[in-house]
C-alpha atoms as a PDB file:
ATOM      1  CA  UNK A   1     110.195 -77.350 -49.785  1.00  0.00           C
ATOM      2  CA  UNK A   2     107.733 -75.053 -48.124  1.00  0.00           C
ATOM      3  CA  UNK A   3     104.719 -73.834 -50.612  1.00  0.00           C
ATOM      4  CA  UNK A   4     104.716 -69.748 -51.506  1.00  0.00           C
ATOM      5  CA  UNK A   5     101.974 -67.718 -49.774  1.00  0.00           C
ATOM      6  CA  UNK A   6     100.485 -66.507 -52.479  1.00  0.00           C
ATOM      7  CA  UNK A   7      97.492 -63.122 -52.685  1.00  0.00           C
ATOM      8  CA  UNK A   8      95.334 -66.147 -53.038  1.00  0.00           C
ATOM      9  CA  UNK A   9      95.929 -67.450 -49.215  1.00  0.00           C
ATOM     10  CA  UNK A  10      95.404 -63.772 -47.968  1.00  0.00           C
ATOM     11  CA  UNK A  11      92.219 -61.924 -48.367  1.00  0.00           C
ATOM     12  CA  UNK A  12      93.171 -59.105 -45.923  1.00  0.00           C
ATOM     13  CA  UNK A  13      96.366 -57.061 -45.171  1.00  0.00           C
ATOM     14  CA  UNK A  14      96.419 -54.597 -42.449  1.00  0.00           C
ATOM     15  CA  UNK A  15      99.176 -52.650 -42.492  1.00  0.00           C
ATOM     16  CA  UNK A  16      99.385 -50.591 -39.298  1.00  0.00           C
ATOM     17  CA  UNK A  17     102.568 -47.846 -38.963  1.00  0.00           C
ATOM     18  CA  UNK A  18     103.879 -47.377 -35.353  1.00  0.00           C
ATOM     19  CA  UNK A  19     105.975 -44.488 -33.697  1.00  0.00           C
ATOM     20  CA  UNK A  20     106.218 -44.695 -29.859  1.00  0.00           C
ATOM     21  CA  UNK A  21     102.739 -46.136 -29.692  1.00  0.00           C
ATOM     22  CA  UNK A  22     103.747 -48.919 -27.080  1.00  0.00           C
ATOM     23  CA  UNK A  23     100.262 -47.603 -24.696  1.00  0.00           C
ATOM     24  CA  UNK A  24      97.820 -48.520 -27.882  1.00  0.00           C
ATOM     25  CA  UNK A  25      98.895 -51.324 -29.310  1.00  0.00           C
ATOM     26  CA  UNK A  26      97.559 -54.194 -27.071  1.00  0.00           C
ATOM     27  CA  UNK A  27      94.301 -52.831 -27.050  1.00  0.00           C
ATOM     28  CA  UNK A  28      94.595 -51.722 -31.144  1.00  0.00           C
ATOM     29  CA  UNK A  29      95.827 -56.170 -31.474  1.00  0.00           C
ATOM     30  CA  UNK A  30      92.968 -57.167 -29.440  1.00  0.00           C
ATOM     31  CA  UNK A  31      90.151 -55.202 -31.586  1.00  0.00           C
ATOM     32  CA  UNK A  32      91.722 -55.576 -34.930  1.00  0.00           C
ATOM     33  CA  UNK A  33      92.204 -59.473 -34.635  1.00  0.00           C
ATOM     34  CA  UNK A  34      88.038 -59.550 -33.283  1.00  0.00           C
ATOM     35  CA  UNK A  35      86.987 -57.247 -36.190  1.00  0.00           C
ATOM     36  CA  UNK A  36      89.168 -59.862 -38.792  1.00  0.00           C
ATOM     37  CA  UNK A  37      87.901 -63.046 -37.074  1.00  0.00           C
ATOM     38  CA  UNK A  38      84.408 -62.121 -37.873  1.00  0.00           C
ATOM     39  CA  UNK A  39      85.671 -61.612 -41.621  1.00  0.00           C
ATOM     40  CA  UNK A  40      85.946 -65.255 -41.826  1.00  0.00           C
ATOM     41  CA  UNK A  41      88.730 -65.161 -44.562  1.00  0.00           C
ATOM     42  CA  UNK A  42      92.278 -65.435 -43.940  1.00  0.00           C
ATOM     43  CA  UNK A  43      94.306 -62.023 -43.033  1.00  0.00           C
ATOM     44  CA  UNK A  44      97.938 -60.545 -41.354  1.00  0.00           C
ATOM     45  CA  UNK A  45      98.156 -57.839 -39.278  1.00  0.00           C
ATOM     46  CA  UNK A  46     101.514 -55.943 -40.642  1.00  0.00           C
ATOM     47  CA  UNK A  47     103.106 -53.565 -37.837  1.00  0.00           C
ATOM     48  CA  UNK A  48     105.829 -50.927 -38.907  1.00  0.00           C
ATOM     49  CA  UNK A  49     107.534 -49.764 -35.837  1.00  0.00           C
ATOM     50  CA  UNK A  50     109.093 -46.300 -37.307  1.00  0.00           C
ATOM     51  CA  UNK A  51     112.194 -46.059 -35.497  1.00  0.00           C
ATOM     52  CA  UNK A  52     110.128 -46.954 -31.385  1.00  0.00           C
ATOM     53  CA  UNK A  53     112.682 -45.284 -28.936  1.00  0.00           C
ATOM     54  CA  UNK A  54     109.397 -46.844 -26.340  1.00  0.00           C
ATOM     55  CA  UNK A  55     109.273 -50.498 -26.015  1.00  0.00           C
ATOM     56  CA  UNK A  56     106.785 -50.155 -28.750  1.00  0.00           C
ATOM     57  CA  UNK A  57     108.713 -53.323 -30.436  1.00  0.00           C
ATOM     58  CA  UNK A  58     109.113 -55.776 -27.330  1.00  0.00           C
ATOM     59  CA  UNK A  59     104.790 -55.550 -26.727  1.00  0.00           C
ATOM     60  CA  UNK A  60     104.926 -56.196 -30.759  1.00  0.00           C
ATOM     61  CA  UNK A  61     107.432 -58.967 -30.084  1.00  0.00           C
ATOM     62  CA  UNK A  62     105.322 -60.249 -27.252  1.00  0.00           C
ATOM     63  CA  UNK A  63     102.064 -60.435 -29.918  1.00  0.00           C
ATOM     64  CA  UNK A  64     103.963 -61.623 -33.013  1.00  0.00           C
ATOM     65  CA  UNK A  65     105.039 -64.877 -30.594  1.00  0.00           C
ATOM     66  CA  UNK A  66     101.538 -65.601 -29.569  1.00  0.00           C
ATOM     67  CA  UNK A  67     100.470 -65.251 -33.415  1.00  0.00           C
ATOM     68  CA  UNK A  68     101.430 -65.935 -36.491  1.00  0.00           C
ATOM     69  CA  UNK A  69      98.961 -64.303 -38.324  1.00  0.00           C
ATOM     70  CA  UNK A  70     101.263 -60.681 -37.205  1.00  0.00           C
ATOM     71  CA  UNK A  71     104.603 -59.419 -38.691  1.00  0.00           C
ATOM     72  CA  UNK A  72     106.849 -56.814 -38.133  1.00  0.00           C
ATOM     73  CA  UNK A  73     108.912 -54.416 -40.027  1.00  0.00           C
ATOM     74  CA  UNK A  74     111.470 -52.537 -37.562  1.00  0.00           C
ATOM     75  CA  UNK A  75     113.085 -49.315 -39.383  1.00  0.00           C
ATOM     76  CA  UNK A  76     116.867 -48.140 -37.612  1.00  0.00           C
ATOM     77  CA  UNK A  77     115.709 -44.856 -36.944  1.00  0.00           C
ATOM     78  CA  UNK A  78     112.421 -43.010 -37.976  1.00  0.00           C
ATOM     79  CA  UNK A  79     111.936 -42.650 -41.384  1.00  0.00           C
ATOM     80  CA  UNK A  80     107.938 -41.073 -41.874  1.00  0.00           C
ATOM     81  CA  UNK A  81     104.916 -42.376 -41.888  1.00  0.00           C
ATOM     82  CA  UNK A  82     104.188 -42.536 -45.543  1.00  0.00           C
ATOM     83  CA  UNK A  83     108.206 -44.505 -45.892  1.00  0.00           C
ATOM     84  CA  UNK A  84     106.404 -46.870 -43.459  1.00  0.00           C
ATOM     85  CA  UNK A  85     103.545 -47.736 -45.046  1.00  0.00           C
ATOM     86  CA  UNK A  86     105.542 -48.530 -48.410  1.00  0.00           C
ATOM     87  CA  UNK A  87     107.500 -50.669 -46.611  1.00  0.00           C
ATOM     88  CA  UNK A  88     103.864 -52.650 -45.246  1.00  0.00           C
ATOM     89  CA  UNK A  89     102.726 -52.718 -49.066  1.00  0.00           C
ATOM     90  CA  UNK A  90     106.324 -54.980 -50.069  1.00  0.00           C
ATOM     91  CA  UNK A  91     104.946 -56.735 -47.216  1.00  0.00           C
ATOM     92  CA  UNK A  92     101.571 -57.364 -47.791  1.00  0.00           C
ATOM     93  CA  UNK A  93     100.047 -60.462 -49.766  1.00  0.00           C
ATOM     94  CA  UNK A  94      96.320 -59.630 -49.080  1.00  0.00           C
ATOM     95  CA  UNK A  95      94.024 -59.228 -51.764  1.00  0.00           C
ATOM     96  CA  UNK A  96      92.774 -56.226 -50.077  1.00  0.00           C
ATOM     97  CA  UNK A  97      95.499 -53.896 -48.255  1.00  0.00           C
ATOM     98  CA  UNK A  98      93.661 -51.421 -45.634  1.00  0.00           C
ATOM     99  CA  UNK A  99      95.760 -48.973 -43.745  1.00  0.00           C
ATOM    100  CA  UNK A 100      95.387 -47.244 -40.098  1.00  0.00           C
ATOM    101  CA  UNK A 101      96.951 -45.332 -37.805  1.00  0.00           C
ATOM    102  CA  UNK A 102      98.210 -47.163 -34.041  1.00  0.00           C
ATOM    103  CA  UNK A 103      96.229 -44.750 -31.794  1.00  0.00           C
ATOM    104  CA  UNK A 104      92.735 -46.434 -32.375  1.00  0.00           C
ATOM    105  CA  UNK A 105      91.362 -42.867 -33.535  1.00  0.00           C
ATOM    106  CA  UNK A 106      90.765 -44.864 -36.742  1.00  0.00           C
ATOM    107  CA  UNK A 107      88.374 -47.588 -34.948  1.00  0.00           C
ATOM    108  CA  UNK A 108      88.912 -51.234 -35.992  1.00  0.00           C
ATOM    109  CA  UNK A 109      85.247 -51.860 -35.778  1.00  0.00           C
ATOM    110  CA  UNK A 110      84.544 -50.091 -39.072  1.00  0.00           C
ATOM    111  CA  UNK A 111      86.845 -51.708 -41.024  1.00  0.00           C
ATOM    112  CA  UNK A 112      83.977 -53.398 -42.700  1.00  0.00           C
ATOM    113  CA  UNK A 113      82.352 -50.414 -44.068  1.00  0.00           C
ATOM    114  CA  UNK A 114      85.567 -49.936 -46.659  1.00  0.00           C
ATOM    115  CA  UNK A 115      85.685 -53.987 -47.132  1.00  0.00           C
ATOM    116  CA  UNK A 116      82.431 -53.535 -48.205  1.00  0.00           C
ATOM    117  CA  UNK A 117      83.222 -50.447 -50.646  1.00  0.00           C
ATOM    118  CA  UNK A 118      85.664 -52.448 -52.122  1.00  0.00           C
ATOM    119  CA  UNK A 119      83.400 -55.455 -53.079  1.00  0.00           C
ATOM    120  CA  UNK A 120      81.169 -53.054 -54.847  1.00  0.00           C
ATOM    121  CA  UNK A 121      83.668 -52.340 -57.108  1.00  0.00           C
ATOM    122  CA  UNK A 122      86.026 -49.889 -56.232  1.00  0.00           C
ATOM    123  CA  UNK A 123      90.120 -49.623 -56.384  1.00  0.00           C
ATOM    124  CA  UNK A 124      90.845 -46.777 -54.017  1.00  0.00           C
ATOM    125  CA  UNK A 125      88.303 -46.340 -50.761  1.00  0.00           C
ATOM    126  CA  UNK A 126      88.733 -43.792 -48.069  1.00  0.00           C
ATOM    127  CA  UNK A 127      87.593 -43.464 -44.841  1.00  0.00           C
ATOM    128  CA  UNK A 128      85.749 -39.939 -44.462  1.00  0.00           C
ATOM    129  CA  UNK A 129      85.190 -38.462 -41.094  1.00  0.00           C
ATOM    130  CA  UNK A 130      81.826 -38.033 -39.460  1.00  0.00           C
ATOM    131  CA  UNK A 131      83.505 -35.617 -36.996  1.00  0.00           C
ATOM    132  CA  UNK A 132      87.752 -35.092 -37.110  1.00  0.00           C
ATOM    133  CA  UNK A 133      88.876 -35.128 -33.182  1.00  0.00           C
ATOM    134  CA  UNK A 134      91.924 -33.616 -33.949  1.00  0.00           C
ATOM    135  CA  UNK A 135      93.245 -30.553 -32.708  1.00  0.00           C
ATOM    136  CA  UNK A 136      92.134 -27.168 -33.966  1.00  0.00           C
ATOM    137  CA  UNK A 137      95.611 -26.719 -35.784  1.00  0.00           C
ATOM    138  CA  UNK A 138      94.741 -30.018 -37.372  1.00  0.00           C
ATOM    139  CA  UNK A 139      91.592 -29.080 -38.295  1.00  0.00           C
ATOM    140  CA  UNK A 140      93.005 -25.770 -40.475  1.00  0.00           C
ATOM    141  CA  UNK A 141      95.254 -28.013 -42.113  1.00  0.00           C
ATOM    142  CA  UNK A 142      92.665 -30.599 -42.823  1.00  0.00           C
ATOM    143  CA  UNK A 143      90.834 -27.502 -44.477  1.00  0.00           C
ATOM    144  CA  UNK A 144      94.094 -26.401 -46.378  1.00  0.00           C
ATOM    145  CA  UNK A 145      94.734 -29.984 -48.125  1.00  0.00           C
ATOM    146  CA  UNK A 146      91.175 -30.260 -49.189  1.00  0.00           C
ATOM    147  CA  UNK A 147      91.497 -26.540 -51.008  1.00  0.00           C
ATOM    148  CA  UNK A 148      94.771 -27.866 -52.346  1.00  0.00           C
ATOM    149  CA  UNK A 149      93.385 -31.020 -53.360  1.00  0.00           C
ATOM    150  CA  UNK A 150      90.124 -29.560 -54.675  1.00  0.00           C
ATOM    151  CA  UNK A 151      92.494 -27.335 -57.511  1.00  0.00           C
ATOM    152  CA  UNK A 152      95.183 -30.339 -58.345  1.00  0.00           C
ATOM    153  CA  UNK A 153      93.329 -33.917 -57.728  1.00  0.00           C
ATOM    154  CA  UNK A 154      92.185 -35.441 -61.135  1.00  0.00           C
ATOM    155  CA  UNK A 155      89.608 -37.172 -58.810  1.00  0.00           C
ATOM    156  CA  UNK A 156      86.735 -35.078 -57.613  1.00  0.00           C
ATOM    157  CA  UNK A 157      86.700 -36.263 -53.645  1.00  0.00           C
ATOM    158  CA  UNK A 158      88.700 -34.162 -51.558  1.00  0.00           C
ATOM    159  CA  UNK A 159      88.154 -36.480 -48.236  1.00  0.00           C
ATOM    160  CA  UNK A 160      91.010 -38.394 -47.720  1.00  0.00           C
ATOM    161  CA  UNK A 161      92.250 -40.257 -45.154  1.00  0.00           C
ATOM    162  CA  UNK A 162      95.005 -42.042 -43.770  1.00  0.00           C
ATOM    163  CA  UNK A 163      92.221 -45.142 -42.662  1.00  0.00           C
ATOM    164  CA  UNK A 164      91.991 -46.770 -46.831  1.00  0.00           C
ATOM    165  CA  UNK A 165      91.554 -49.777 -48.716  1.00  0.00           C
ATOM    166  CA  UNK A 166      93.305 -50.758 -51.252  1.00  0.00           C
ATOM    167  CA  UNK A 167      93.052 -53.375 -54.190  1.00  0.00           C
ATOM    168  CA  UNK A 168      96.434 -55.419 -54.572  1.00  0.00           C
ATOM    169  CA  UNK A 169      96.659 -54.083 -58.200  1.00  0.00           C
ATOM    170  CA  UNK A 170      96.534 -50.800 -57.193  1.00  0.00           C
ATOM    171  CA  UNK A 171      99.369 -51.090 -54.499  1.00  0.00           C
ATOM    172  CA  UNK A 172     101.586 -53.195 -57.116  1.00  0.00           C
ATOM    173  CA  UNK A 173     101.217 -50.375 -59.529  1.00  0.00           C
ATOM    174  CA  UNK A 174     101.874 -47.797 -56.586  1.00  0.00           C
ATOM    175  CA  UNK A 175     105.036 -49.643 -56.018  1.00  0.00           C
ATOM    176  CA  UNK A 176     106.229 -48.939 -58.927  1.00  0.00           C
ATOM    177  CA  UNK A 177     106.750 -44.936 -58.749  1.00  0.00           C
ATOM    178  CA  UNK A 178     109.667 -44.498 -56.864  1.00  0.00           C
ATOM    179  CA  UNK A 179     109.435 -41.337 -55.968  1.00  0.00           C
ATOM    180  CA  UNK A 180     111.299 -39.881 -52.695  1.00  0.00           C
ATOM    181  CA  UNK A 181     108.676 -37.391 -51.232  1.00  0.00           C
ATOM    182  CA  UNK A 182     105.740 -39.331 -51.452  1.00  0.00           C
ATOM    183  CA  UNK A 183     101.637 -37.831 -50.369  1.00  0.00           C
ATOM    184  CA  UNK A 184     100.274 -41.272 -50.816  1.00  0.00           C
ATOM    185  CA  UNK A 185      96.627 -39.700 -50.606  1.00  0.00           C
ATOM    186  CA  UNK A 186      96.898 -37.773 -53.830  1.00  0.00           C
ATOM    187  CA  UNK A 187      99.125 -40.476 -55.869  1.00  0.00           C
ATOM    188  CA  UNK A 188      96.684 -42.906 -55.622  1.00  0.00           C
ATOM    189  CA  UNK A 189      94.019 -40.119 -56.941  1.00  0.00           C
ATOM    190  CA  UNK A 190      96.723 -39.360 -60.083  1.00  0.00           C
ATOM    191  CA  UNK A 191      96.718 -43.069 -60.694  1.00  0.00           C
ATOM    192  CA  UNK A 192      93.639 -42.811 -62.263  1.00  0.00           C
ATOM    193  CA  UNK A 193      91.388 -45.908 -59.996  1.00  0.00           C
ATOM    194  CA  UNK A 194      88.600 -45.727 -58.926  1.00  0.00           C
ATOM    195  CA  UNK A 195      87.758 -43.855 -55.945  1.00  0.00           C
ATOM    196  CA  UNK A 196      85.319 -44.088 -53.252  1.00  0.00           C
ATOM    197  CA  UNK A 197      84.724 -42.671 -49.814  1.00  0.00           C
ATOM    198  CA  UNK A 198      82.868 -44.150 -47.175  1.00  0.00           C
ATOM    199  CA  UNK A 199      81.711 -42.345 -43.693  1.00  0.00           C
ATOM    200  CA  UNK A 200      83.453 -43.606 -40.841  1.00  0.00           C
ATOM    201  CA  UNK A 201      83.652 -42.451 -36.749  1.00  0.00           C
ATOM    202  CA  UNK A 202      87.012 -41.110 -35.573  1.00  0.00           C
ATOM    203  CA  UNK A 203      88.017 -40.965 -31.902  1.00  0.00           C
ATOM    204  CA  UNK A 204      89.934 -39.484 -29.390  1.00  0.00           C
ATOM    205  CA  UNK A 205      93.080 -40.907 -29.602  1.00  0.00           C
ATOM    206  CA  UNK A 206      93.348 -43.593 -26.924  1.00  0.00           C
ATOM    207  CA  UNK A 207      96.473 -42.969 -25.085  1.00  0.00           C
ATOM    208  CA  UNK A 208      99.276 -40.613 -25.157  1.00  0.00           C
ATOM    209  CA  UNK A 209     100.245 -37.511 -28.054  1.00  0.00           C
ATOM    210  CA  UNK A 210     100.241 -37.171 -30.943  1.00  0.00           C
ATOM    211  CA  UNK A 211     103.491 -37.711 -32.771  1.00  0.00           C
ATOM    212  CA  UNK A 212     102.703 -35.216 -36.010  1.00  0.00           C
ATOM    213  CA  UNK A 213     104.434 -31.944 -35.085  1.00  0.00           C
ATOM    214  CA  UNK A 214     104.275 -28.797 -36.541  1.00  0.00           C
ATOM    215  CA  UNK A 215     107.119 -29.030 -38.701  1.00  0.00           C
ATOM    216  CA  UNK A 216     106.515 -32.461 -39.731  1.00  0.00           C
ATOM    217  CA  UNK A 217     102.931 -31.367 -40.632  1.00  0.00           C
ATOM    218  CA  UNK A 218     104.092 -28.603 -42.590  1.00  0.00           C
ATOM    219  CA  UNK A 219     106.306 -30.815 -44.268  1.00  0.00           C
ATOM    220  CA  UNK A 220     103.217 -33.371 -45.566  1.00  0.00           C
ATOM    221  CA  UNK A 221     102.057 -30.438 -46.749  1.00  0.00           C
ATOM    222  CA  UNK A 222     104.320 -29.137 -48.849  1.00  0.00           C
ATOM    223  CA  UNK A 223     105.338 -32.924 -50.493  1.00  0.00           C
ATOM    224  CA  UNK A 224     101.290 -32.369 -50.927  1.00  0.00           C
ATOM    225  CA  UNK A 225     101.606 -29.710 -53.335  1.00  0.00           C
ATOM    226  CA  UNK A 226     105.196 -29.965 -54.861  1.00  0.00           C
ATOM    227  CA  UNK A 227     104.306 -33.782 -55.788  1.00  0.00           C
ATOM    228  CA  UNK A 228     101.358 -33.286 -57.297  1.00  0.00           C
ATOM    229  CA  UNK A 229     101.337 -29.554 -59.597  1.00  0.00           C
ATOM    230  CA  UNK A 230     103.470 -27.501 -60.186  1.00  0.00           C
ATOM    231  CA  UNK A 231     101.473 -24.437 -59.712  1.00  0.00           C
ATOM    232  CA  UNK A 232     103.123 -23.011 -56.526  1.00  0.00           C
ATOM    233  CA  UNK A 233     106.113 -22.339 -59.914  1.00  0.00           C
ATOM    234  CA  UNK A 234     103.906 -21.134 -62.221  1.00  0.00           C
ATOM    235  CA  UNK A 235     102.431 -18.795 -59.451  1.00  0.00           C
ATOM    236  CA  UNK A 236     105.654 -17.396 -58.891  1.00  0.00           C
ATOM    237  CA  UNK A 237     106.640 -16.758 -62.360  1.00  0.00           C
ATOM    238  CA  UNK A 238     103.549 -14.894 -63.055  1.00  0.00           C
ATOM    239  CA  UNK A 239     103.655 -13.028 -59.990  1.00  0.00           C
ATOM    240  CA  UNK A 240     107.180 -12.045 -60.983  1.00  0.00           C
ATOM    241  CA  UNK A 241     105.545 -10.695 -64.423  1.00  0.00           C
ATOM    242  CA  UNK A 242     103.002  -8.832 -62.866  1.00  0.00           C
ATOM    243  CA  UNK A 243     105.201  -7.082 -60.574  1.00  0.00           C
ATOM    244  CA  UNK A 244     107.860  -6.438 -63.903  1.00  0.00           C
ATOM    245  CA  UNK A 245     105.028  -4.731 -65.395  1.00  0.00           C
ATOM    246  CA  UNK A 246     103.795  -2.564 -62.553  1.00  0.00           C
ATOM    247  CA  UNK A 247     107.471  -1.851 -62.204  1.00  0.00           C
ATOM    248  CA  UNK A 248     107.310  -0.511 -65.786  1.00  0.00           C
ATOM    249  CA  UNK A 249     104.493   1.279 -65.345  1.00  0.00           C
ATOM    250  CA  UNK A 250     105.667   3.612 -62.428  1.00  0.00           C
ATOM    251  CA  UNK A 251     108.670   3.930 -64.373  1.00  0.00           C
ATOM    252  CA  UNK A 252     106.873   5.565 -66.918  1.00  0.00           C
ATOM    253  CA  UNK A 253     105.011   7.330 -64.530  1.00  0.00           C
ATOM    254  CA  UNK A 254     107.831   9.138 -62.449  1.00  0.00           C
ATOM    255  CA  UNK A 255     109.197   9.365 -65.969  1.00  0.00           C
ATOM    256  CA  UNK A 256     106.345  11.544 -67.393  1.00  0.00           C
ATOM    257  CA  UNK A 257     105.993  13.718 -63.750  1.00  0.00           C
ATOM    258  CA  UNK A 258     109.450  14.534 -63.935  1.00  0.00           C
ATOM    259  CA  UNK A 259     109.329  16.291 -67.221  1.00  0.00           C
ATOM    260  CA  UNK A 260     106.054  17.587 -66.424  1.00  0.00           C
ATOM    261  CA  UNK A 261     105.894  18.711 -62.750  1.00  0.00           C
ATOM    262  CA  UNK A 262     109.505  18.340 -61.975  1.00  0.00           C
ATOM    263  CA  UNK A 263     110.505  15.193 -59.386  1.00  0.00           C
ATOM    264  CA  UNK A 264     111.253  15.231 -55.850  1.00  0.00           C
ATOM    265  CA  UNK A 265     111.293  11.844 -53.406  1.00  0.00           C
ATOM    266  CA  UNK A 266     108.492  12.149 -50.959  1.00  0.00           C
ATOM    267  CA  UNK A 267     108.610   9.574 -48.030  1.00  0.00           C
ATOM    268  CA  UNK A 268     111.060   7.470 -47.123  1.00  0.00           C
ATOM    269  CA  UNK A 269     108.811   4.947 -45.543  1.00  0.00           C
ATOM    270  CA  UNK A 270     107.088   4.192 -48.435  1.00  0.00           C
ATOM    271  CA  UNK A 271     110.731   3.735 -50.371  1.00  0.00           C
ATOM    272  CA  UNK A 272     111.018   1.227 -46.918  1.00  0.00           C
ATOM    273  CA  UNK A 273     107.804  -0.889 -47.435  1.00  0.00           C
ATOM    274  CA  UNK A 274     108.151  -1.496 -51.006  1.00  0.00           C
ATOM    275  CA  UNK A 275     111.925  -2.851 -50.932  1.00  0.00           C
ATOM    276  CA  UNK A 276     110.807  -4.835 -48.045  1.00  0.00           C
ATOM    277  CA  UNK A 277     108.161  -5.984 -49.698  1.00  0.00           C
ATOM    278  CA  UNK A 278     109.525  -7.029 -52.559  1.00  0.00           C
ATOM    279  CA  UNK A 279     112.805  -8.413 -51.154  1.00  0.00           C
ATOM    280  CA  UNK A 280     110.147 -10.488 -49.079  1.00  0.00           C
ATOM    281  CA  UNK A 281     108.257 -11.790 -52.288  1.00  0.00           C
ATOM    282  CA  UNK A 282     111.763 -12.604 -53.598  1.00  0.00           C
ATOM    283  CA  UNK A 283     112.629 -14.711 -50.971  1.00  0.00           C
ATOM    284  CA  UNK A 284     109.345 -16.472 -51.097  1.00  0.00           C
ATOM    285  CA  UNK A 285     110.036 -17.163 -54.675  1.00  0.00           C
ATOM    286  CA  UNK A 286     113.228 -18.700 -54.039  1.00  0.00           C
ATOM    287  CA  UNK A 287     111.832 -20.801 -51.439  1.00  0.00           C
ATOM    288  CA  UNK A 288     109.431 -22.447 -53.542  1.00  0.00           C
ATOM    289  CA  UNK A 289     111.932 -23.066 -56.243  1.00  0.00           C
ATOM    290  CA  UNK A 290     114.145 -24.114 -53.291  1.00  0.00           C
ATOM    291  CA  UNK A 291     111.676 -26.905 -52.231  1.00  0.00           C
ATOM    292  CA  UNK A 292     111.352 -28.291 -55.509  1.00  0.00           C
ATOM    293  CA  UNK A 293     115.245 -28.639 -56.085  1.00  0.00           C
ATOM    294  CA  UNK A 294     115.306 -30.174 -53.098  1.00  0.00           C
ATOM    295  CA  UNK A 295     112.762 -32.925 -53.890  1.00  0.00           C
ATOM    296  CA  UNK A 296     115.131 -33.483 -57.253  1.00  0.00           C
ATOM    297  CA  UNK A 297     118.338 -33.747 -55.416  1.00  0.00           C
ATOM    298  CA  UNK A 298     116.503 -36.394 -53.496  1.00  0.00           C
ATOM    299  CA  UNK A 299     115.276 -37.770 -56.323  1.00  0.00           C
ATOM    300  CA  UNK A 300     119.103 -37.947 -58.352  1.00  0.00           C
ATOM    301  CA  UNK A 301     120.596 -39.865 -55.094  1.00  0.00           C
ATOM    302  CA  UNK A 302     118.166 -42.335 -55.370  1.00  0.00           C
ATOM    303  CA  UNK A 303     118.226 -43.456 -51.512  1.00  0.00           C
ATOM    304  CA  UNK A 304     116.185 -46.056 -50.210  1.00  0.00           C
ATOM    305  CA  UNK A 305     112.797 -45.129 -48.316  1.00  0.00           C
ATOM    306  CA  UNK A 306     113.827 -47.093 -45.224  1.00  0.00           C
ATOM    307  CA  UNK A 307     116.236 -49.455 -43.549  1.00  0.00           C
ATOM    308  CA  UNK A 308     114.899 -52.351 -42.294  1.00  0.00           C
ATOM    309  CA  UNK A 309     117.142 -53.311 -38.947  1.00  0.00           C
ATOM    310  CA  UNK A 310     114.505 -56.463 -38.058  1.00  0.00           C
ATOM    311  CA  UNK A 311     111.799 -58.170 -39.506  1.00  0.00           C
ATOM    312  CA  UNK A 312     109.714 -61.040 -38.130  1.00  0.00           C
ATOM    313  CA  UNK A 313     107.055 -62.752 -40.537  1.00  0.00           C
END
């Protein structure tokens, strides 16, 4: 009977999701396994292909058969990025779990720097940017999470990153919230570990786009701030107070005028603005109440994150 690979036989999990990558990942292989060699302690290299309509998972095929030390995941369709990474953490058996995006703008080469952050004690280590080489729409909404994060995090660091390390413990007890809409970033800050950041280079992306759209960014964004407060509610329902009592207010007003100076209706534009205005800010309510009714629906049919359709390990 074949012994259990235990967390003991692993030091180091890399967990690496993939979506149409099938340019980067020879050249993201060759670096990573260099960079773990020099480790000296045993690792796996843990490749999610998200739903590859590229012959992202034959090149992985072609690596996993020249070493063991890879596996693979392969979802049936695309399922997210952060549904792929949950799926490398059941994988992993490492001690240490680090995780990095397939375009080798997270280099491999500086994996070290948040092995080393780890040793010195910490749960939770992220890779901070010297200089982001994203786009300038990527940029804004860099800036945007970090405001968001700055007013809901119970951590004080705001620079997080999608390059991490992670302590075993803290992905076992990550595991265990099984929520739907997941921003993995600001769980692991609720969880209550420590944190640490370490400065790190980021690079052009090697080859080909990038596969975060607009709506799909928007989308991170928003699990962002419904998973974490509930503020975007509260905002609503005082805004809807406010607006009651101004409403009074010129009640009383037009009220006291008429009996005063008589009442007439001046301006029909203005009568325009302010209904549209306010139908406006009603809708907007309703969408934020709409988002997080939608998170509970998905939350009540209790789905699975992903389908696995292969898996080689």
């Amino acid at each position: 009977m074949a012994a259990k690979i235990g967390r003991d036989d692993i030091a180091f999990s890399i967990v690496v999701p993939v979506f149409n990558e099938a340019e980067n990942l020879e050249p993201l292989y060759a670096r990573l396994t260099k960079v773990m060699l020099d480790q000296k302690r045993p690792y796996e290299i843990i490749f999610i292909d998200d739903g590859s309509s590229d012959h992202s998972f034959q090149i992985l095929k072609n690596i996993y058969n020249k070493d063991k030390k890879v596996k693979i995941v392969r979802f049936t369709r695309n399922f997210g990025q952060h549904p792929a990474i949950m799926a490398g953490f059941n994988t992993a058996k490492g001690e240490t779990i680090i995780t990095l995006d397939a375009d080798l703008q997270n280099p491999p080469e500086e994996i070290p720097k948040l092995i080393m952050k780890i040793k010195e004690g910490y749960e939770v280590v992220f890779g901070v940017f010297r200089e982001r080489k994203h786009s300038a729409f990527r940029r804004i909404g860099s800036s945007f999470s970090k405001a968001v994060l700055a007013k809901v995090s119970p951590v004080k660091t705001t620079n997080l990153s999608g390059f991490r390390a992670l302590s075993s413990h803290t992905v076992d007890h990550l595991k265990l919230l099984h929520e739907k809409s997941k921003f993995l970033d600001g769980l692991l800050c609720w969880m209550g570990y420590k944190v640490g950041t370490v400065e790190v280079q980021h690079d052009q992306r090697y080859r080909g786009k990038t596969k975060y759209t607009t709506a799909k960014l928007i989308t991170l964004w928003l699990d962002m701030v419904v998973a974490l407060t509930e503020l975007p509610l509260k905002i609503a329902t005082f805004g809807g107070l406010f607006l009651g009592f101004i409403g009074i207010v010129l009640a009383l007003f037009y009220f006291v005028r008429y009996f005063v100076y008589g009442f007439s209706v001046p301006g029909f534009a203005t009568i325009v603005i302010l209904i549209t205005f306010f139908s406006g800010l009603q809708l907007f309510s309703l969408g934020i109440l709409g988002e997080y009714v939608g998170r509970m629906n998905k939350e009540v049919k209790n789905r699975t994150e992903y389908i696995v359709q292969d898996e080689l390990r």
